[in-house]
PDB file of N, CA and C in Angstrom:
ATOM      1  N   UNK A   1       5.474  16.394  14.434  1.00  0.00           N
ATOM      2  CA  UNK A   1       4.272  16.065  13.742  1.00  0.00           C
ATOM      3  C   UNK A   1       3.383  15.175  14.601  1.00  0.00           C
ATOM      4  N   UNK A   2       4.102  14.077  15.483  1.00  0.00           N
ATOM      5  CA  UNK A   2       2.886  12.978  16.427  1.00  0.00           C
ATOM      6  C   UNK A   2       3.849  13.814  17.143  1.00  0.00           C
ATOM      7  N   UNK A   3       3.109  13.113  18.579  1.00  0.00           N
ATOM      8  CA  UNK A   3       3.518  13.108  19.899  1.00  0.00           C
ATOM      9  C   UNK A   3       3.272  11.561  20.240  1.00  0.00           C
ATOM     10  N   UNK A   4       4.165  11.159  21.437  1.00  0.00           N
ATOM     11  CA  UNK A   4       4.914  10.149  22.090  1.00  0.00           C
ATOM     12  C   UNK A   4       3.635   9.804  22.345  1.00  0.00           C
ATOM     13  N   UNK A   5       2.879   8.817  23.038  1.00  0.00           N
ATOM     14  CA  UNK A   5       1.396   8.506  24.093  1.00  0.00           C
ATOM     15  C   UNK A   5       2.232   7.467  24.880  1.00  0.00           C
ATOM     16  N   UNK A   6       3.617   6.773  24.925  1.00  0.00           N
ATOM     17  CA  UNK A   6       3.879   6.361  25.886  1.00  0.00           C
ATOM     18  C   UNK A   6       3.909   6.840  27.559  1.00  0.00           C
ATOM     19  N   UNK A   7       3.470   6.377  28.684  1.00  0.00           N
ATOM     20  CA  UNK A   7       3.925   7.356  29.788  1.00  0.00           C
ATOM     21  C   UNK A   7       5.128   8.069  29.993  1.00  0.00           C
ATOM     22  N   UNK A   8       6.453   7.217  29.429  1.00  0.00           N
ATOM     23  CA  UNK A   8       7.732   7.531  29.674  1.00  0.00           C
ATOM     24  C   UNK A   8       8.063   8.973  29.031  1.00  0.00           C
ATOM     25  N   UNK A   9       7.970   9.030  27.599  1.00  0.00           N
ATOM     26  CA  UNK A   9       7.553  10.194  26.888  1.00  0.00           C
ATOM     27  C   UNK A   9       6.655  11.072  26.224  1.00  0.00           C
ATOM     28  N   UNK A  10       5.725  11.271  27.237  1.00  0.00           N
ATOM     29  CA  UNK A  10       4.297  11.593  27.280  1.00  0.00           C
ATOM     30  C   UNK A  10       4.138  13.009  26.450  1.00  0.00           C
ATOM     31  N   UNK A  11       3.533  13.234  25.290  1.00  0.00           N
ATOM     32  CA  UNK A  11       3.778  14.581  25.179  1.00  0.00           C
ATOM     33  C   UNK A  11       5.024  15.558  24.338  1.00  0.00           C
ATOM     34  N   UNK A  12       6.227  14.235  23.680  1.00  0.00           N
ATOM     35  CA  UNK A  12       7.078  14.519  23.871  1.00  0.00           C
ATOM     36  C   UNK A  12       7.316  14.338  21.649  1.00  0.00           C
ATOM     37  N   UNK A  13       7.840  14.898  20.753  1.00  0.00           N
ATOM     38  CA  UNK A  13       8.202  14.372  19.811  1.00  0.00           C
ATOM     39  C   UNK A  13       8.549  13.081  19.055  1.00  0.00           C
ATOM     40  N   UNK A  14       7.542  12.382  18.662  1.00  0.00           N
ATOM     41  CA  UNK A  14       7.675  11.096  18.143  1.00  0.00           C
ATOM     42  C   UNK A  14       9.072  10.744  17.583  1.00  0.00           C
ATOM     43  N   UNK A  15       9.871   9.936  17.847  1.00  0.00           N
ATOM     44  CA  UNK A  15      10.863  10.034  17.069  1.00  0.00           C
ATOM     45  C   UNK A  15      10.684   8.587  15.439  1.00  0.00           C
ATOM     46  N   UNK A  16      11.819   8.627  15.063  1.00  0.00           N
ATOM     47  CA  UNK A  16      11.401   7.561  13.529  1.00  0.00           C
ATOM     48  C   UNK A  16      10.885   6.021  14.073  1.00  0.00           C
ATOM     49  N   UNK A  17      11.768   5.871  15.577  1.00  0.00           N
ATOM     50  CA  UNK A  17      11.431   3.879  15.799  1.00  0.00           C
ATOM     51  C   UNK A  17       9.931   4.146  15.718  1.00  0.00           C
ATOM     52  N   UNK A  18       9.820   5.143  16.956  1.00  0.00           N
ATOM     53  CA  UNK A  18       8.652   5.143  17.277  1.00  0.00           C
ATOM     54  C   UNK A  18       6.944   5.565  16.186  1.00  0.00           C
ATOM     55  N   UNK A  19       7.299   6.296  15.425  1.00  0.00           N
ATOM     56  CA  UNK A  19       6.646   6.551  14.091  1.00  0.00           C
ATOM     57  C   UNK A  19       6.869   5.175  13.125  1.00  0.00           C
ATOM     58  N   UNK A  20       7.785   4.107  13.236  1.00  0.00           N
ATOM     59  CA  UNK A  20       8.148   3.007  12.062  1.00  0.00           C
ATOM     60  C   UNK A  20       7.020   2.776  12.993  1.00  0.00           C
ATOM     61  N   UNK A  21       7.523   2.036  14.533  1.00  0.00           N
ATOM     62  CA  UNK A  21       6.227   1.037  15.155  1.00  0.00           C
ATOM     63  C   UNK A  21       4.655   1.244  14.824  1.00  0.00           C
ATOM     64  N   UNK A  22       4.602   2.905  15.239  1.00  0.00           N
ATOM     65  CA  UNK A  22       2.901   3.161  14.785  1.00  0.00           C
ATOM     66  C   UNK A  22       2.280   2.670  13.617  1.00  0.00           C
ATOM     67  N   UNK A  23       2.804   2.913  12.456  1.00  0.00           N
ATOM     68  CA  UNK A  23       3.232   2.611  10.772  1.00  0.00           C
ATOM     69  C   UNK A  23       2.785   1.587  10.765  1.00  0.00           C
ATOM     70  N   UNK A  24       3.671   0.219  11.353  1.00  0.00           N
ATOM     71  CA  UNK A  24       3.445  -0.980  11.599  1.00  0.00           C
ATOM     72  C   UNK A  24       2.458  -1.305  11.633  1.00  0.00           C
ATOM     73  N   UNK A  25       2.085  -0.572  13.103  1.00  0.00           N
ATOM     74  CA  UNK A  25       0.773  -1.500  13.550  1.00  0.00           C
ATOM     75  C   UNK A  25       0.271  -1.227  13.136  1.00  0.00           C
ATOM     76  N   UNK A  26      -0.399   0.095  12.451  1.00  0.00           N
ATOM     77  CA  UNK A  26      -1.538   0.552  11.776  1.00  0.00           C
ATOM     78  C   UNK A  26      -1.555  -0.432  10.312  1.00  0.00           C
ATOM     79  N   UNK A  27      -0.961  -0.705   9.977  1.00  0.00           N
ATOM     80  CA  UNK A  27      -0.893  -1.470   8.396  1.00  0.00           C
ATOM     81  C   UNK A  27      -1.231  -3.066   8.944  1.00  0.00           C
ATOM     82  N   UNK A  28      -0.537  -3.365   9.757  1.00  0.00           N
ATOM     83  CA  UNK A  28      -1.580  -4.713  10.551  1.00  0.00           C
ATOM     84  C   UNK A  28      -2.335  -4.873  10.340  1.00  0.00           C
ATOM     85  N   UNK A  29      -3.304  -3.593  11.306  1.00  0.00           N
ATOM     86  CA  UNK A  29      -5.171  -3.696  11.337  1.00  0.00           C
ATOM     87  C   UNK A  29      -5.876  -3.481   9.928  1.00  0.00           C
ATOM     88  N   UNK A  30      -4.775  -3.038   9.412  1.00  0.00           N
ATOM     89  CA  UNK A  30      -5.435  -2.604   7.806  1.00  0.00           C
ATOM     90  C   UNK A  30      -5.359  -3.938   6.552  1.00  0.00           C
ATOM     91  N   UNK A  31      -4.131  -4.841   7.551  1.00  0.00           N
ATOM     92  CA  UNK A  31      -4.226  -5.825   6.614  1.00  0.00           C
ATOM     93  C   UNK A  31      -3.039  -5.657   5.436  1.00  0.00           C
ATOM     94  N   UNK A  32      -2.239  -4.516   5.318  1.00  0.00           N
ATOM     95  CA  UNK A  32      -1.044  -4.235   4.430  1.00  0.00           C
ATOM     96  C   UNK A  32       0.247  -4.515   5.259  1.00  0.00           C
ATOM     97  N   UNK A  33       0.675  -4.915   4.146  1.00  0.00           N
ATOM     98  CA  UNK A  33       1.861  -5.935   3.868  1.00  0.00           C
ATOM     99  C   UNK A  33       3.327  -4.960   4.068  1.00  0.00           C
ATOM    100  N   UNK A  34       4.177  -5.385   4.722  1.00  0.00           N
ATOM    101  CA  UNK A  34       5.835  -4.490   4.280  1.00  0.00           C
ATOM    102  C   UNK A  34       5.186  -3.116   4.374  1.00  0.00           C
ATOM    103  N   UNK A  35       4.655  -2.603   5.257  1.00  0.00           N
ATOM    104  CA  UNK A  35       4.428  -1.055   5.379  1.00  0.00           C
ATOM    105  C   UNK A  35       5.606  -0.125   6.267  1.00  0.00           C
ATOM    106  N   UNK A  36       5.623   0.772   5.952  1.00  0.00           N
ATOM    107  CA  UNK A  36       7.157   1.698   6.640  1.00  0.00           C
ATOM    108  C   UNK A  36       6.744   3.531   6.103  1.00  0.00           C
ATOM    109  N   UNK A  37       7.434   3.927   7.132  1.00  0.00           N
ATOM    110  CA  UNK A  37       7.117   5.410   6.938  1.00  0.00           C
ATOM    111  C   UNK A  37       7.696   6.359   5.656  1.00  0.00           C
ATOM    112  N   UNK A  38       8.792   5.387   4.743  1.00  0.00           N
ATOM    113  CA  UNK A  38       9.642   5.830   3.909  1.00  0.00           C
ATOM    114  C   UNK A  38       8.321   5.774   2.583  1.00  0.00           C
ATOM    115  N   UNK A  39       7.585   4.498   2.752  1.00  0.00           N
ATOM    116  CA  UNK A  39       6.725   4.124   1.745  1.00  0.00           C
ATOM    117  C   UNK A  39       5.622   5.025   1.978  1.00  0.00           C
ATOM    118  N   UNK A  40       5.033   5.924   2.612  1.00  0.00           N
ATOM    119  CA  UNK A  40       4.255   7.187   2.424  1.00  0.00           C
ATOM    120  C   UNK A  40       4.992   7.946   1.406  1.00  0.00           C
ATOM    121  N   UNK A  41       6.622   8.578   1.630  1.00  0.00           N
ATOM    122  CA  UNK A  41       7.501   9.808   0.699  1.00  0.00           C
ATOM    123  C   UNK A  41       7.279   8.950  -0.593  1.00  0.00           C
ATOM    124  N   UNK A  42       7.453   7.859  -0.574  1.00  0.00           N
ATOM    125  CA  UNK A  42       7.732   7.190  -2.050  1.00  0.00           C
ATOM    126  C   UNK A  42       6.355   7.473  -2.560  1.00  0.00           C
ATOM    127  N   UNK A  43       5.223   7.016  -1.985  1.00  0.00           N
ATOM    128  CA  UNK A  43       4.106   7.262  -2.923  1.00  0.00           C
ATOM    129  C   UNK A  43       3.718   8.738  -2.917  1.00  0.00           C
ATOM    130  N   UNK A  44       4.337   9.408  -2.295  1.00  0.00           N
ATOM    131  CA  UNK A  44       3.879  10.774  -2.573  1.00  0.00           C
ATOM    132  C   UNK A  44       4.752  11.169  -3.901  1.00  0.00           C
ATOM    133  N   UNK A  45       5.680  10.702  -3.953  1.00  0.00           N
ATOM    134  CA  UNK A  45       7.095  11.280  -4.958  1.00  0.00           C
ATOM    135  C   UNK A  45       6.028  10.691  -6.363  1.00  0.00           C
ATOM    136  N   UNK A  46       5.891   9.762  -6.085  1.00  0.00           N
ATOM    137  CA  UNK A  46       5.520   9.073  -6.911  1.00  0.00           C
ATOM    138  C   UNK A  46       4.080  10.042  -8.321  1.00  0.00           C
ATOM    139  N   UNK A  47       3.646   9.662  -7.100  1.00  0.00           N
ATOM    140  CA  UNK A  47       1.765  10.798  -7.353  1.00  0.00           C
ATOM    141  C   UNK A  47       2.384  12.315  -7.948  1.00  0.00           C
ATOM    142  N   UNK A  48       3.133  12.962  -7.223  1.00  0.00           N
ATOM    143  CA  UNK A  48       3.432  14.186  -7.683  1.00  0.00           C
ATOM    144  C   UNK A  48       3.902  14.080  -9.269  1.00  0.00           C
ATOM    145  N   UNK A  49       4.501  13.135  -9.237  1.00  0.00           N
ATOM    146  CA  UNK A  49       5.517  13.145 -10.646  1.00  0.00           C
ATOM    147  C   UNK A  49       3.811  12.646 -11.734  1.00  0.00           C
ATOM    148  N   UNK A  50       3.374  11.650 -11.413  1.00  0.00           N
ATOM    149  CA  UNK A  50       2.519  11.946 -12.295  1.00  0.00           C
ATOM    150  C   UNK A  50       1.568  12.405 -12.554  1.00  0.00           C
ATOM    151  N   UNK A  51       1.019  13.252 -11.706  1.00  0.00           N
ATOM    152  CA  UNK A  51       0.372  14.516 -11.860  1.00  0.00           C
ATOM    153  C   UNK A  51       0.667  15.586 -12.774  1.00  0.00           C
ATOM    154  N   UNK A  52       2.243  15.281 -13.354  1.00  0.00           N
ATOM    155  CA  UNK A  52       2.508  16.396 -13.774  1.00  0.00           C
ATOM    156  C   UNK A  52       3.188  17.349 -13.413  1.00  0.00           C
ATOM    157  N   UNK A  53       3.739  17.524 -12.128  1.00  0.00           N
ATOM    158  CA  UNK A  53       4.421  18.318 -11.252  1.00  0.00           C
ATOM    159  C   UNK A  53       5.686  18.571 -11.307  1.00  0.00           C
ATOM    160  N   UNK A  54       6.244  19.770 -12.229  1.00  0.00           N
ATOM    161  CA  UNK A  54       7.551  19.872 -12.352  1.00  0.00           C
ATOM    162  C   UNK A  54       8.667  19.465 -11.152  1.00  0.00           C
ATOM    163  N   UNK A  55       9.433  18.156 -11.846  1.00  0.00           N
ATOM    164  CA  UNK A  55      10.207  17.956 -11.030  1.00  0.00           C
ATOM    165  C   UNK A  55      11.182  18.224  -9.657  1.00  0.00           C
ATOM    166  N   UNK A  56      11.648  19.531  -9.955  1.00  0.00           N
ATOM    167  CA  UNK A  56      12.205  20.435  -9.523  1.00  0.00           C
ATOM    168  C   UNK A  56      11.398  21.023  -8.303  1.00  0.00           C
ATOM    169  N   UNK A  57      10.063  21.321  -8.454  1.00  0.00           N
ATOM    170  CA  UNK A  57       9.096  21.449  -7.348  1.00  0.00           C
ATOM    171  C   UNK A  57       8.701  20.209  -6.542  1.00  0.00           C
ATOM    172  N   UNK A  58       8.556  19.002  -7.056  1.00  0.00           N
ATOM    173  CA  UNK A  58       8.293  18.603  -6.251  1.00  0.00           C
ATOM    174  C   UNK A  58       9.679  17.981  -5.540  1.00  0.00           C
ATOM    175  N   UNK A  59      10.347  18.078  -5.977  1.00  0.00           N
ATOM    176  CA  UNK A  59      11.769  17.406  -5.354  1.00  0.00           C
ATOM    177  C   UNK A  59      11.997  18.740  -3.876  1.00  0.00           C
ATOM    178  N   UNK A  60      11.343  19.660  -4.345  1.00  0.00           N
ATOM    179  CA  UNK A  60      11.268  20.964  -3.192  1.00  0.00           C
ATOM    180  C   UNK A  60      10.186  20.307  -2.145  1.00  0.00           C
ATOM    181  N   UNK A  61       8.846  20.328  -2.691  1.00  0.00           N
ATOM    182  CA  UNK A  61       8.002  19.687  -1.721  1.00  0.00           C
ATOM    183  C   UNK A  61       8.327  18.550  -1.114  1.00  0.00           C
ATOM    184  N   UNK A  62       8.854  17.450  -1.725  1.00  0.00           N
ATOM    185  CA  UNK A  62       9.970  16.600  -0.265  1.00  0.00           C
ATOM    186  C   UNK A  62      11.221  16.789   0.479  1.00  0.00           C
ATOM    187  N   UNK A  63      11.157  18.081   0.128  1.00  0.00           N
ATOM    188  CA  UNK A  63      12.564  18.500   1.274  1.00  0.00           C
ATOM    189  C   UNK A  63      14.221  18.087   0.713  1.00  0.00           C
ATOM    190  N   UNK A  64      14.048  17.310  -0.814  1.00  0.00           N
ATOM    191  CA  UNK A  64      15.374  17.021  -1.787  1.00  0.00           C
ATOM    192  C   UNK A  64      16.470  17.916  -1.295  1.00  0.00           C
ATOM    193  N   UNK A  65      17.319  18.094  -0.945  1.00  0.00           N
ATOM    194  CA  UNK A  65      18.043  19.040  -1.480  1.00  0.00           C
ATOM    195  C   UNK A  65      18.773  19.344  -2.644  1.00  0.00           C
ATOM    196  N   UNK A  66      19.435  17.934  -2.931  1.00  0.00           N
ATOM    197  CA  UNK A  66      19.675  17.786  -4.418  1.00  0.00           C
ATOM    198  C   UNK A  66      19.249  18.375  -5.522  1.00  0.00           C
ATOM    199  N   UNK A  67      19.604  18.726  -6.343  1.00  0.00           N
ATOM    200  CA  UNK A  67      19.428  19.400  -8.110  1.00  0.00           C
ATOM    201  C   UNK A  67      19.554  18.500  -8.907  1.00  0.00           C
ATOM    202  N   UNK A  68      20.282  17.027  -8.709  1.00  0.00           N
ATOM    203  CA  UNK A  68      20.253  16.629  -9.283  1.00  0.00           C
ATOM    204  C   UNK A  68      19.317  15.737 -10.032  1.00  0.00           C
ATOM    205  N   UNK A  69      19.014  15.473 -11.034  1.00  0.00           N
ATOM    206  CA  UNK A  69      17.832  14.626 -11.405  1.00  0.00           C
ATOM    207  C   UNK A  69      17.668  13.311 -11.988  1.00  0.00           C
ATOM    208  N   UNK A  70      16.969  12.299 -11.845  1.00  0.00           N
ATOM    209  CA  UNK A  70      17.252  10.818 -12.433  1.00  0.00           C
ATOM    210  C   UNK A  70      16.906  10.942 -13.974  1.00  0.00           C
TER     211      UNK A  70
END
C-alpha cells in the first residue's frame, strides 16, 4: 500500500514499524494525541457498524476471519 522513501529501502514495501512511525508523525503535525495504525481499523469498524452495515459484511470488509460475533 506505501512504499519505503528511506534510501536503504527505496521503493520497497512499507512494513508496520515503518507505517506506525509515518502514523506518528503525521498525527504530530496534526496535533493528535496516541495515534497508531490499528486506530484507523477501529474507526473504520466502528463507522461501518453504525451505518448500519450488516455485521457479517463488514467483519468481511476488514479482512475478520472469524464468524464469530460480540
Amino acid at each position: 500500500m506505501f512504499l519505503a522513501q528511506d534510501p536503504k529501502n527505496k521503493r520497497q514495501r512499507l512494513g508496520y514499524k515503518g507505517l506506525h512511525k509515518m502514523v506518528r508523525k503525521l498525527g504530530a503535525v496534526a496535533g493528535v494525541e496516541d495515534i497508531n495504525p490499528h486506530r484507523f481499523r477501529h474507526t473504520f469498524g466502528t463507522e461501518v457498524t453504525r451505518r448500519g452495515v450488516d455485521p457479517l459484511f463488514g467483519k468481511e470488509l476488514m479482512g475478520i476471519k472469524s464468524v464469530q460475533l460480540r
